[in-house]
C-alpha atoms as a PDB file:
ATOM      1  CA  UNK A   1      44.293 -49.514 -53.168  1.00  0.00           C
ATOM      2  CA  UNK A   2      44.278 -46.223 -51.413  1.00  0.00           C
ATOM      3  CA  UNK A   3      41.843 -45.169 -48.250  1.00  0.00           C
ATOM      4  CA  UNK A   4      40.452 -42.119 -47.590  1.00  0.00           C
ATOM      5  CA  UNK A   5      40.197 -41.357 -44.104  1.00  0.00           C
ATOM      6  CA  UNK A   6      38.623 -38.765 -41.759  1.00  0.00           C
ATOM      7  CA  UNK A   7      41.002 -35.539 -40.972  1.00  0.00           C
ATOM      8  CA  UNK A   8      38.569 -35.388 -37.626  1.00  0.00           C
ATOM      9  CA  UNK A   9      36.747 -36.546 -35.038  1.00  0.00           C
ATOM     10  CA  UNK A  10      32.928 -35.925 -36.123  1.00  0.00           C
ATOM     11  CA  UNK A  11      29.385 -37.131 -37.450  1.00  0.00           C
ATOM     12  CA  UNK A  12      29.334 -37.925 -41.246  1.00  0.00           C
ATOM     13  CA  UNK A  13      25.851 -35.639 -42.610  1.00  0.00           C
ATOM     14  CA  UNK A  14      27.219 -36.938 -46.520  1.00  0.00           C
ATOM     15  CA  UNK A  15      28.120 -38.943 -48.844  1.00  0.00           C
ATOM     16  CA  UNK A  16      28.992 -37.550 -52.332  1.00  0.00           C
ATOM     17  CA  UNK A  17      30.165 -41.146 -53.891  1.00  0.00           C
ATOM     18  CA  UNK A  18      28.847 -44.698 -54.232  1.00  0.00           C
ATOM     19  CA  UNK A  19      30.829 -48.435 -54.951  1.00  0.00           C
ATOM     20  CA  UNK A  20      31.408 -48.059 -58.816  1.00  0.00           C
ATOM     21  CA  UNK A  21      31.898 -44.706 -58.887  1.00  0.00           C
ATOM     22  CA  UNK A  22      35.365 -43.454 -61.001  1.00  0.00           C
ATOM     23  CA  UNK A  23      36.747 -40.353 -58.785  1.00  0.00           C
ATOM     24  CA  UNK A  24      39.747 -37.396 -59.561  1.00  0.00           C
ATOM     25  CA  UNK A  25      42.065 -36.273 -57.026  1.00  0.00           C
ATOM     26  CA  UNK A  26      40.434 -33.531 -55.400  1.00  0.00           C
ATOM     27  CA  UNK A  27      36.603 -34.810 -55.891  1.00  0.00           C
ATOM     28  CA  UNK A  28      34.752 -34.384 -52.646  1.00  0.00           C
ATOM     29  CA  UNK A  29      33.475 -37.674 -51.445  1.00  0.00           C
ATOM     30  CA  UNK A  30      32.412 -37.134 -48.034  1.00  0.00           C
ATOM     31  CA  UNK A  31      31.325 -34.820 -45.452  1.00  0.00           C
ATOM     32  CA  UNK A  32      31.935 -34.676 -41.830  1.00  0.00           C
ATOM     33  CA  UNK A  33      29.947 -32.157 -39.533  1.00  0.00           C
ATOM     34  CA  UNK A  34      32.281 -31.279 -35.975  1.00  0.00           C
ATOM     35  CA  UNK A  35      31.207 -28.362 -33.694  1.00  0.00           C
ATOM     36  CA  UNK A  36      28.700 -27.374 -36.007  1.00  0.00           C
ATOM     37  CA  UNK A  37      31.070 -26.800 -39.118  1.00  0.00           C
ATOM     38  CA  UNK A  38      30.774 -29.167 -42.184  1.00  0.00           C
ATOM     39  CA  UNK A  39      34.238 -30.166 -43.535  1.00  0.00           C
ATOM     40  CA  UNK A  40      34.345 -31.549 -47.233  1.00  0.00           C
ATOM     41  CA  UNK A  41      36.825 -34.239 -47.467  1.00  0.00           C
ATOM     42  CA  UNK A  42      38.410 -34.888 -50.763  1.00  0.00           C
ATOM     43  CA  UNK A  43      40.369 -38.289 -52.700  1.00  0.00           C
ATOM     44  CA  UNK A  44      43.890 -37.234 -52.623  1.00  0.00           C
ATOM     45  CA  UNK A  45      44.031 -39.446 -55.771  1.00  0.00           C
ATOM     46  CA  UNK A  46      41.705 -40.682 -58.363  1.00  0.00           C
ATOM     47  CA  UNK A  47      40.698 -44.611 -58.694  1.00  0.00           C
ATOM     48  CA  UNK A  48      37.368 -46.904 -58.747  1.00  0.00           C
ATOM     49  CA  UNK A  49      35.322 -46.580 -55.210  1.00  0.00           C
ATOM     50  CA  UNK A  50      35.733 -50.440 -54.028  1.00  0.00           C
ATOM     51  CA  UNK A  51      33.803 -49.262 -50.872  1.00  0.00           C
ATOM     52  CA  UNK A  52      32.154 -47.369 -48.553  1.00  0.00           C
ATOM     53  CA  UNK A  53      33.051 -48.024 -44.667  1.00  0.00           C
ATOM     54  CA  UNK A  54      30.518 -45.711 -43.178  1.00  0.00           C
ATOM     55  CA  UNK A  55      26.643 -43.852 -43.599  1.00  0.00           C
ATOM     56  CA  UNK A  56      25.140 -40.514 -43.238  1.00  0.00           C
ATOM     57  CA  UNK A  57      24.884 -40.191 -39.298  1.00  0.00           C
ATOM     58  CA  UNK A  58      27.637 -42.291 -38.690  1.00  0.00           C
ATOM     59  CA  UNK A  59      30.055 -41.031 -35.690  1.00  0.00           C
ATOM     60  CA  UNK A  60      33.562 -41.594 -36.917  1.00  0.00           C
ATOM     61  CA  UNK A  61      36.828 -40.868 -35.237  1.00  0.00           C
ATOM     62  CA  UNK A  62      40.366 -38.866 -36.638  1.00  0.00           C
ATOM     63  CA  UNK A  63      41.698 -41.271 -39.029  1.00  0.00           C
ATOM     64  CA  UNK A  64      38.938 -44.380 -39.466  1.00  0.00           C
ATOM     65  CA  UNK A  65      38.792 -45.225 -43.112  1.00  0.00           C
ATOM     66  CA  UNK A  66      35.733 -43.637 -44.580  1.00  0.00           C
ATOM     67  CA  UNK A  67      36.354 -44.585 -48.532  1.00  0.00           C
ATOM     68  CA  UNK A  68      38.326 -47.349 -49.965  1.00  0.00           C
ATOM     69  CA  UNK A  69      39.412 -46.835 -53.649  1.00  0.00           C
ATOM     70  CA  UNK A  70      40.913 -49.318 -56.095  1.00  0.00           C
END
């Protein structure tokens, strides 16, 4: 299992995958809006989306786990 987390402090305005989903390294699967600049945030590997730990409007903090893969 791998997580993907946030690189930043922010509010999440998307999400690009949902549970089931089969991913690449390098697919976006989230995005997290911070002083008014969206930042894409990418699976540093590929895997199975086992689940999502957050939702559009969410406020989520450097490092929380946004995206757990299998």
């Amino acid at each position: 299992m791998a997580d993907i987390v946030s690189p930043l402090d922010g509010k999440v305005v998307g999400i690009s995958v949902n549970v089931g989903d089969v991913i690449e390294e390098d697919d976006e699967v989230v995005v997290v809006e911070a002083l008014k600049m969206e930042t894409p945030i990418y699976a540093a590997e590929g895997g199975k989306v086992a689940s999502i730990q957050c939702k559009e409007g969410d406020s989520v903090k450097e490092n929380q786990v946004l995206v757990v893969l299998e």
